[in-house]
N, C-alpha and C. Protein backbone atom coordinates (compact mmCIF):
# COMPACT_ATOMS: atom_id res chain seq x y z
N UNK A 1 107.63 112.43 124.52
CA UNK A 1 107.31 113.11 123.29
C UNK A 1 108.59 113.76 122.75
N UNK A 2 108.49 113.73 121.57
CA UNK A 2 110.10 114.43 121.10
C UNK A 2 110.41 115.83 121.16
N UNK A 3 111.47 116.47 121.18
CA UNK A 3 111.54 117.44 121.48
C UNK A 3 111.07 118.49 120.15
N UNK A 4 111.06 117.55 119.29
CA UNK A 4 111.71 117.92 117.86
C UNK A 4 110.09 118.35 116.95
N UNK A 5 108.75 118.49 117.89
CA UNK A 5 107.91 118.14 117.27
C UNK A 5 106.90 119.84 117.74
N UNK A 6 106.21 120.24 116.54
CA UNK A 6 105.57 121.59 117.02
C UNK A 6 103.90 120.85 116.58
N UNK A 7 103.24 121.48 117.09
CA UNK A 7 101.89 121.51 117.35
C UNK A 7 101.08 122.75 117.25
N UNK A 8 100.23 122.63 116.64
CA UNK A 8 99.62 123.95 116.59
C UNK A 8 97.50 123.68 116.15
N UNK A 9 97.52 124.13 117.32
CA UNK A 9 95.97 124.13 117.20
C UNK A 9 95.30 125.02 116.47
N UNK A 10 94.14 124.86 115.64
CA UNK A 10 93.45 125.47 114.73
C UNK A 10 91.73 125.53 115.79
N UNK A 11 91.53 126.43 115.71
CA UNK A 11 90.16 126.45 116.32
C UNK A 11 89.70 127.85 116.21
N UNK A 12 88.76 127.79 114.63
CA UNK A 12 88.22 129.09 114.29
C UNK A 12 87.08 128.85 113.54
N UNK A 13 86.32 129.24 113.11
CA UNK A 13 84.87 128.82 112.32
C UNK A 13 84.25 127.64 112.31
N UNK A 14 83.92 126.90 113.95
CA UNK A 14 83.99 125.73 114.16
C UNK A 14 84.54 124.26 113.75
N UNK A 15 85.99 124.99 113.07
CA UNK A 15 86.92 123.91 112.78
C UNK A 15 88.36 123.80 114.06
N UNK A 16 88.20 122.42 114.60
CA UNK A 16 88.74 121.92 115.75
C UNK A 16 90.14 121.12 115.07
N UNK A 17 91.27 121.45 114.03
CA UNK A 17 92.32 120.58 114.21
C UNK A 17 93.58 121.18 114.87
N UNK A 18 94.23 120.09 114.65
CA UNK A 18 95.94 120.27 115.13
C UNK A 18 96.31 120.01 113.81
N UNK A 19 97.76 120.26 113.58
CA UNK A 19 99.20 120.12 112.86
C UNK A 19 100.09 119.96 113.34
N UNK A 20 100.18 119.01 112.89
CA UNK A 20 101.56 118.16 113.56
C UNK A 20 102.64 118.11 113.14
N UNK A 21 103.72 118.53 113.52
CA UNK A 21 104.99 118.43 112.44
C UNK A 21 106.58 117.85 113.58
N UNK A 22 106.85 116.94 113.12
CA UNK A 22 107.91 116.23 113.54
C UNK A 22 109.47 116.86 112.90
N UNK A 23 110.51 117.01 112.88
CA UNK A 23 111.24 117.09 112.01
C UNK A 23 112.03 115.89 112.56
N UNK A 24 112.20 115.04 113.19
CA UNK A 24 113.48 114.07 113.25
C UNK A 24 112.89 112.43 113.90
N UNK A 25 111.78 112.36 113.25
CA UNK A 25 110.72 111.16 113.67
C UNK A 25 111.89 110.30 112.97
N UNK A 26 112.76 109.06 113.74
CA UNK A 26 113.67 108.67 113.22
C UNK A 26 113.19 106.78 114.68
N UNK A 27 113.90 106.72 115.37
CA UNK A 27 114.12 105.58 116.26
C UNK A 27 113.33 105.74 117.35
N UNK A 28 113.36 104.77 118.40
CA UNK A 28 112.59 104.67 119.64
C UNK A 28 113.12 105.42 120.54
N UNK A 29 114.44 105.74 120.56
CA UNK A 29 115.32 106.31 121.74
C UNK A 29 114.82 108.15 121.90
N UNK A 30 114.45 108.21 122.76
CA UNK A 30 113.83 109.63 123.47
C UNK A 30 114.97 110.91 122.87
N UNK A 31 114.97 111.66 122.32
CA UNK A 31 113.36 112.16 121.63
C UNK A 31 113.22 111.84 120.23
N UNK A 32 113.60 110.78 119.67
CA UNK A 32 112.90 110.55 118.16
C UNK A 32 111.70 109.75 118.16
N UNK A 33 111.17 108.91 118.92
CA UNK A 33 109.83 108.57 118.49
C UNK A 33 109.03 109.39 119.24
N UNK A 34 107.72 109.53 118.96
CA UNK A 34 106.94 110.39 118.94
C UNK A 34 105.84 109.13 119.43
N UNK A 35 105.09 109.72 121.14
CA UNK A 35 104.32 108.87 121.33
C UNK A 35 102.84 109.81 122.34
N UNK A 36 101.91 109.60 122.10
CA UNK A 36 100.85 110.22 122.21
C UNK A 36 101.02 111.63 121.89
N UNK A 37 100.56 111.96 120.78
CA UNK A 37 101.62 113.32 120.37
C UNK A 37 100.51 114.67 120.27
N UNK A 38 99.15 113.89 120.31
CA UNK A 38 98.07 115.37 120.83
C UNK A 38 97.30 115.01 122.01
N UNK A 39 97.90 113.87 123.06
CA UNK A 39 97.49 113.61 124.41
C UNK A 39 96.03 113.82 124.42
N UNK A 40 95.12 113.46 123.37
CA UNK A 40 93.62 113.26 123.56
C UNK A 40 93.67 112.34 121.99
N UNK A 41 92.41 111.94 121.99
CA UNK A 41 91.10 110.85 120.68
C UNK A 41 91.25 112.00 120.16
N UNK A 42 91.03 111.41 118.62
CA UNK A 42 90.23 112.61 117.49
C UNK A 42 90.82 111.31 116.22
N UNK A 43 90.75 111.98 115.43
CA UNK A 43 90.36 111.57 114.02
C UNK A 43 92.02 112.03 112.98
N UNK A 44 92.98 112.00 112.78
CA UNK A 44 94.01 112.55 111.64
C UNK A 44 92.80 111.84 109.87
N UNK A 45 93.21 113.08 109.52
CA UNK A 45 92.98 113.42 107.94
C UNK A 45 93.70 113.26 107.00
N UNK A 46 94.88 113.86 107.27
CA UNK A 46 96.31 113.77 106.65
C UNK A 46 97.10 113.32 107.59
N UNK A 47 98.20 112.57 106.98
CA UNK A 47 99.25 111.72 107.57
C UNK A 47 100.51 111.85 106.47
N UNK A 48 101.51 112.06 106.64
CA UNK A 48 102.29 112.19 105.83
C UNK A 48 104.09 111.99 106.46
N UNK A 49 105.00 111.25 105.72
CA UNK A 49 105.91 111.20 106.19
C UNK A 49 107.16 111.29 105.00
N UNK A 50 108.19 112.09 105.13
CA UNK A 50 108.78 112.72 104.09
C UNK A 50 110.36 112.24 104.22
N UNK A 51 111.04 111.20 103.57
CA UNK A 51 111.79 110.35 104.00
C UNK A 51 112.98 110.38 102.81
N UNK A 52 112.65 111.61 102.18
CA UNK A 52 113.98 111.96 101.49
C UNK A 52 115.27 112.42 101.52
N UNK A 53 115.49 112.49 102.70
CA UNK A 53 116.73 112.29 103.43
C UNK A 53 117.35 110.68 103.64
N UNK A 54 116.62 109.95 103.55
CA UNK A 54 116.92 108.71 104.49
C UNK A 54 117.27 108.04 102.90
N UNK A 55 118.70 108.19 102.66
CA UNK A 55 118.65 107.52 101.59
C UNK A 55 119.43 105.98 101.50
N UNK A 56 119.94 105.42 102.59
CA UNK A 56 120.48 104.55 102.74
C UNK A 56 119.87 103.46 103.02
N UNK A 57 118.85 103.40 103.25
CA UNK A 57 117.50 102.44 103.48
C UNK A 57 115.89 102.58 103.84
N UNK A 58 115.29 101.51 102.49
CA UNK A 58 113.64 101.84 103.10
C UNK A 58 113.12 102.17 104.32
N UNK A 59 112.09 103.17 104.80
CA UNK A 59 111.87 103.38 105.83
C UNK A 59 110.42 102.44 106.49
N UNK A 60 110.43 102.08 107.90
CA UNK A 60 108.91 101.36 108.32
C UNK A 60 108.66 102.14 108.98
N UNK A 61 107.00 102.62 108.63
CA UNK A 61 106.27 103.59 109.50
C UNK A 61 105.64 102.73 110.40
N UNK A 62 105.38 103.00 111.92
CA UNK A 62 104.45 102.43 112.52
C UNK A 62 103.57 103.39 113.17
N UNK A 63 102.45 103.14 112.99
CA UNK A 63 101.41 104.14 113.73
C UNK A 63 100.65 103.29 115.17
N UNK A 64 100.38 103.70 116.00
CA UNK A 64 99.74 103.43 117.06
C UNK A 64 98.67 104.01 117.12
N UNK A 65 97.44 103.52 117.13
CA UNK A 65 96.12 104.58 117.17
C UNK A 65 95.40 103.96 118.69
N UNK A 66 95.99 102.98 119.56
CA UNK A 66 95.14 102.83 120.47
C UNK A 66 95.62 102.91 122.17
N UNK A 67 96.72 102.83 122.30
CA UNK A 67 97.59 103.24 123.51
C UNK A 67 98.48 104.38 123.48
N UNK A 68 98.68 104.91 124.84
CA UNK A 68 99.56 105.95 125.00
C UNK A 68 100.77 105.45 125.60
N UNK A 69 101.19 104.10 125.85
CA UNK A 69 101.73 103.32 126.32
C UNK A 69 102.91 102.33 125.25
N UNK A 70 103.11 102.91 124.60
CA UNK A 70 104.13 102.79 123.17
C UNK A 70 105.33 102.15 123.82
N UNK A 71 105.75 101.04 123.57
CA UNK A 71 107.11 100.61 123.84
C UNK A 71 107.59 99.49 122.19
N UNK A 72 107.91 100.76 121.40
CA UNK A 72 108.57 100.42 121.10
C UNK A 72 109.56 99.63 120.74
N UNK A 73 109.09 98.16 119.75
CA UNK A 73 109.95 96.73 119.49
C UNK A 73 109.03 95.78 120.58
N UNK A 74 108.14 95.87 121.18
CA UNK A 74 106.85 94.94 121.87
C UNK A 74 105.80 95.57 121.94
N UNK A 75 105.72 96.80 121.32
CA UNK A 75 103.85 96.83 121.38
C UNK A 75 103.46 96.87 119.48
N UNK A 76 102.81 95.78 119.31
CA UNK A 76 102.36 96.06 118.21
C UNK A 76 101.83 96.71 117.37
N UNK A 77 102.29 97.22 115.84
CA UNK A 77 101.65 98.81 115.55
C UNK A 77 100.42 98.21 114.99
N UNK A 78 99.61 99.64 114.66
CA UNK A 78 98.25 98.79 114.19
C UNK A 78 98.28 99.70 112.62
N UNK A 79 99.05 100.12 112.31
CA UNK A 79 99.82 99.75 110.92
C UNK A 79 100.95 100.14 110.73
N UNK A 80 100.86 99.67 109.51
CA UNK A 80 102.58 99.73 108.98
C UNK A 80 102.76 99.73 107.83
N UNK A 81 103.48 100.92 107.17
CA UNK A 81 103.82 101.50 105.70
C UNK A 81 105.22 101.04 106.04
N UNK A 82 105.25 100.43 104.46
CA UNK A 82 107.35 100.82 104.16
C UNK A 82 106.83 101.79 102.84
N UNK A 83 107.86 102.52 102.96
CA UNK A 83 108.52 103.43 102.31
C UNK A 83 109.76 104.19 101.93
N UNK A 84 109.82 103.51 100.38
CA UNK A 84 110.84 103.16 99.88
C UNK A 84 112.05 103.89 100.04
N UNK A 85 113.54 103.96 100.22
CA UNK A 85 114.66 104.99 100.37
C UNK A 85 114.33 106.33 99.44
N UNK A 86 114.42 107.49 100.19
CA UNK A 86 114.34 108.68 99.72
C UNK A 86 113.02 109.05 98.94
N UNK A 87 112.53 108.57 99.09
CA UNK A 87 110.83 108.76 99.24
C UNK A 87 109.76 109.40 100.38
N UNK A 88 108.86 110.02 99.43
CA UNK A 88 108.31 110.44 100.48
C UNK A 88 106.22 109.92 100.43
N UNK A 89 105.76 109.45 101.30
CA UNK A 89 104.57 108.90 101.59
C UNK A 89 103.34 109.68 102.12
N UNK A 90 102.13 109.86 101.79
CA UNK A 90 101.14 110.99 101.96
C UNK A 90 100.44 109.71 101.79
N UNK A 91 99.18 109.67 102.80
CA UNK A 91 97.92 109.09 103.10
C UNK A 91 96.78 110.22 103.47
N UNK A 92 95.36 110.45 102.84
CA UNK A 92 94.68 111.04 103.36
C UNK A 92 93.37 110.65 103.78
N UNK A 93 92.68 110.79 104.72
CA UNK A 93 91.76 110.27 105.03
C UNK A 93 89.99 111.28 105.36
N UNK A 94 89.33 111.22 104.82
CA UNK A 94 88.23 112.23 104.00
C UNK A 94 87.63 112.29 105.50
N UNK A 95 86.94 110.99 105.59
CA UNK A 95 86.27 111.03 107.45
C UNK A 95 87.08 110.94 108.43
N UNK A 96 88.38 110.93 108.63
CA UNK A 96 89.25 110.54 109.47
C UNK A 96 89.38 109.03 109.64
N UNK A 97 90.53 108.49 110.68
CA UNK A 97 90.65 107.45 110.96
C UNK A 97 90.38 107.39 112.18
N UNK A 98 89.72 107.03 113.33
CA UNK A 98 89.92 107.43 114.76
C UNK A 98 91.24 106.39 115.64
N UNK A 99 91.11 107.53 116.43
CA UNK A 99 92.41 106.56 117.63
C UNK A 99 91.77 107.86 119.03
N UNK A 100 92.67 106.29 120.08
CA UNK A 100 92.24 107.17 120.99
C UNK A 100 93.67 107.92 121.68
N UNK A 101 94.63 107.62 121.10
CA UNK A 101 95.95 107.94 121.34
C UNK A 101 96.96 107.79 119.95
N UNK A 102 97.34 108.39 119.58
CA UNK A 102 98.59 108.87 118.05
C UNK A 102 100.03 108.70 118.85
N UNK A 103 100.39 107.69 118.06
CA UNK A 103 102.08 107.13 118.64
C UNK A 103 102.48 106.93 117.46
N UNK A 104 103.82 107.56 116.97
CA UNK A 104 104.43 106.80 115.61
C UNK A 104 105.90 106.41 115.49
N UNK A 105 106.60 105.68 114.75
CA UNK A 105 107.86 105.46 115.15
C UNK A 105 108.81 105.17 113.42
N UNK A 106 109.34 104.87 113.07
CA UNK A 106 109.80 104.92 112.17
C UNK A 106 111.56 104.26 112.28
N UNK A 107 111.42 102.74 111.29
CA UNK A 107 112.28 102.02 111.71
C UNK A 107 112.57 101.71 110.43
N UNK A 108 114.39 100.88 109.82
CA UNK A 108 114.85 100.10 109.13
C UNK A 108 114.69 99.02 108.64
N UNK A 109 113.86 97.91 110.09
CA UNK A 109 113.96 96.77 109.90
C UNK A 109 112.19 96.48 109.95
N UNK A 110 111.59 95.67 109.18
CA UNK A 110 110.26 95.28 109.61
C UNK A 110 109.95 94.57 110.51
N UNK A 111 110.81 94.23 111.28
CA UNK A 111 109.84 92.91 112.68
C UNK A 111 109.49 93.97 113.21
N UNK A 112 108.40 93.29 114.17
CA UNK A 112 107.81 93.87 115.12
C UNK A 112 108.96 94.26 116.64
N UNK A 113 109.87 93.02 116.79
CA UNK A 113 110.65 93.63 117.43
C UNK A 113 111.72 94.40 117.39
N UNK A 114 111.83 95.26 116.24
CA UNK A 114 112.49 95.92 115.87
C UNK A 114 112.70 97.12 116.62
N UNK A 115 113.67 97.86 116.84
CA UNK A 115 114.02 99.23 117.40
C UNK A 115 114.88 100.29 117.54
N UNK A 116 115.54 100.06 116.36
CA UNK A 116 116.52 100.91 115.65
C UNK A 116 116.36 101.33 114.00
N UNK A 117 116.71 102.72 114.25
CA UNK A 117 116.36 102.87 112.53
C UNK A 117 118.50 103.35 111.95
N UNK A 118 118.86 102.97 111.28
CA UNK A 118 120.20 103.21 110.95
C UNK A 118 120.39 104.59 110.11
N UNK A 119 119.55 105.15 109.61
CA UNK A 119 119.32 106.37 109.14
C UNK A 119 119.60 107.24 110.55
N UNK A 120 119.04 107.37 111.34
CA UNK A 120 119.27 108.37 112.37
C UNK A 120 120.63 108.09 112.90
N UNK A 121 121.37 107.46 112.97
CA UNK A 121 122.78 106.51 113.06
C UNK A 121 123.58 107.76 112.39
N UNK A 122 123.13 108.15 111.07
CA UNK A 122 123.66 108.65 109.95
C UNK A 122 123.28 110.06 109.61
N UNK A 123 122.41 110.85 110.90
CA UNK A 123 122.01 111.52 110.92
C UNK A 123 120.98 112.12 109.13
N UNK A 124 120.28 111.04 109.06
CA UNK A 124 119.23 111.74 108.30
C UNK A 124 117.80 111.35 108.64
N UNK A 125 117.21 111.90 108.85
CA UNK A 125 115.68 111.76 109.50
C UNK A 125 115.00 111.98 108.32
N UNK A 126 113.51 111.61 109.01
CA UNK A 126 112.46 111.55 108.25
C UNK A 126 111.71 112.67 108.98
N UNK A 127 110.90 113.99 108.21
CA UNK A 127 109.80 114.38 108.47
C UNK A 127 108.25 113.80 108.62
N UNK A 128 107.63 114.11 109.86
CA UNK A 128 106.41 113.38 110.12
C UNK A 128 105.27 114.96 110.27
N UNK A 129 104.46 114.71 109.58
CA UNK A 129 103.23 115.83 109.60
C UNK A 129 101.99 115.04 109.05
N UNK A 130 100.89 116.04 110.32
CA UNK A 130 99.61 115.05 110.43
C UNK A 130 98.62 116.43 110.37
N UNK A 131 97.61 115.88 110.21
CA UNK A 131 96.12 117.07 110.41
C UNK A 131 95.28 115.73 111.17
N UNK A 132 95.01 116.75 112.05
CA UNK A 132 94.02 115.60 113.11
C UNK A 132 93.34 116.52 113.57
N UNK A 133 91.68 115.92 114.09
CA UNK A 133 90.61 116.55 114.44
C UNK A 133 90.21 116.03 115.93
């Protein structure tokens, strides 16, 4: 899990989320990808990734919603946003999406075996923030 990432549980008027906030969700290499990142199932609401720093090339989001077992350039994501240089991307989801494990990674190149992002090379990252239930 990255070092780079705060968490904060909400649990007050029978509302059960987390917040997730990444600041340097960038490559696979320990600590920029981010892999089972609330170590239990639930549902994210909001998903959001803020990539206006990264201005030297489109960014590929990959999300993992079903293993905690993330390797990065051979496990296949079970989706995938590009998003465009210095842009920033917001998805929200009303009922949630479920997973039974949250892994995300954020790369340059679109193959699947991909595993370098050249932005972090260049020190500019992408912000990653989630609401999950």
């Amino acid at each position: 899990m990255s070092t780079n990432i705060k968490i904060a549980n909400v649990d007050e008027a029978g509302l059960t989320n987390k917040i997730i906030k990444d600041i340097r969700l960038a490559d696979t290499s320990s600590p920029s990808a981010i892999v089972d990142v609330t170590q239990e199932s639930g549902d994210p609401h909001y998903l959001s990734v803020d990539a206006s720093a990264c201005s030297g090339a489109a960014q590929r989001w990959n999300l993992y919603l079903v293993t905690a077992h993330v390797s990065v350039g051979s496990t296949n994501p079970d989706v995938h946003i590009k998003i465009p240089a210095s842009a920033r991307f917001k998805m929200s989801f009303p009922t949630g999406l479920p997973f039974t494990s949250l892994s995300a990674s954020l790369l340059t190149t679109s193959e699947n075996t991909a595993t370098a992002n050249s932005e972090a090379g260049a020190n500019r990252f992408a912000i990653f923030h989630a609401v999950t239930s």
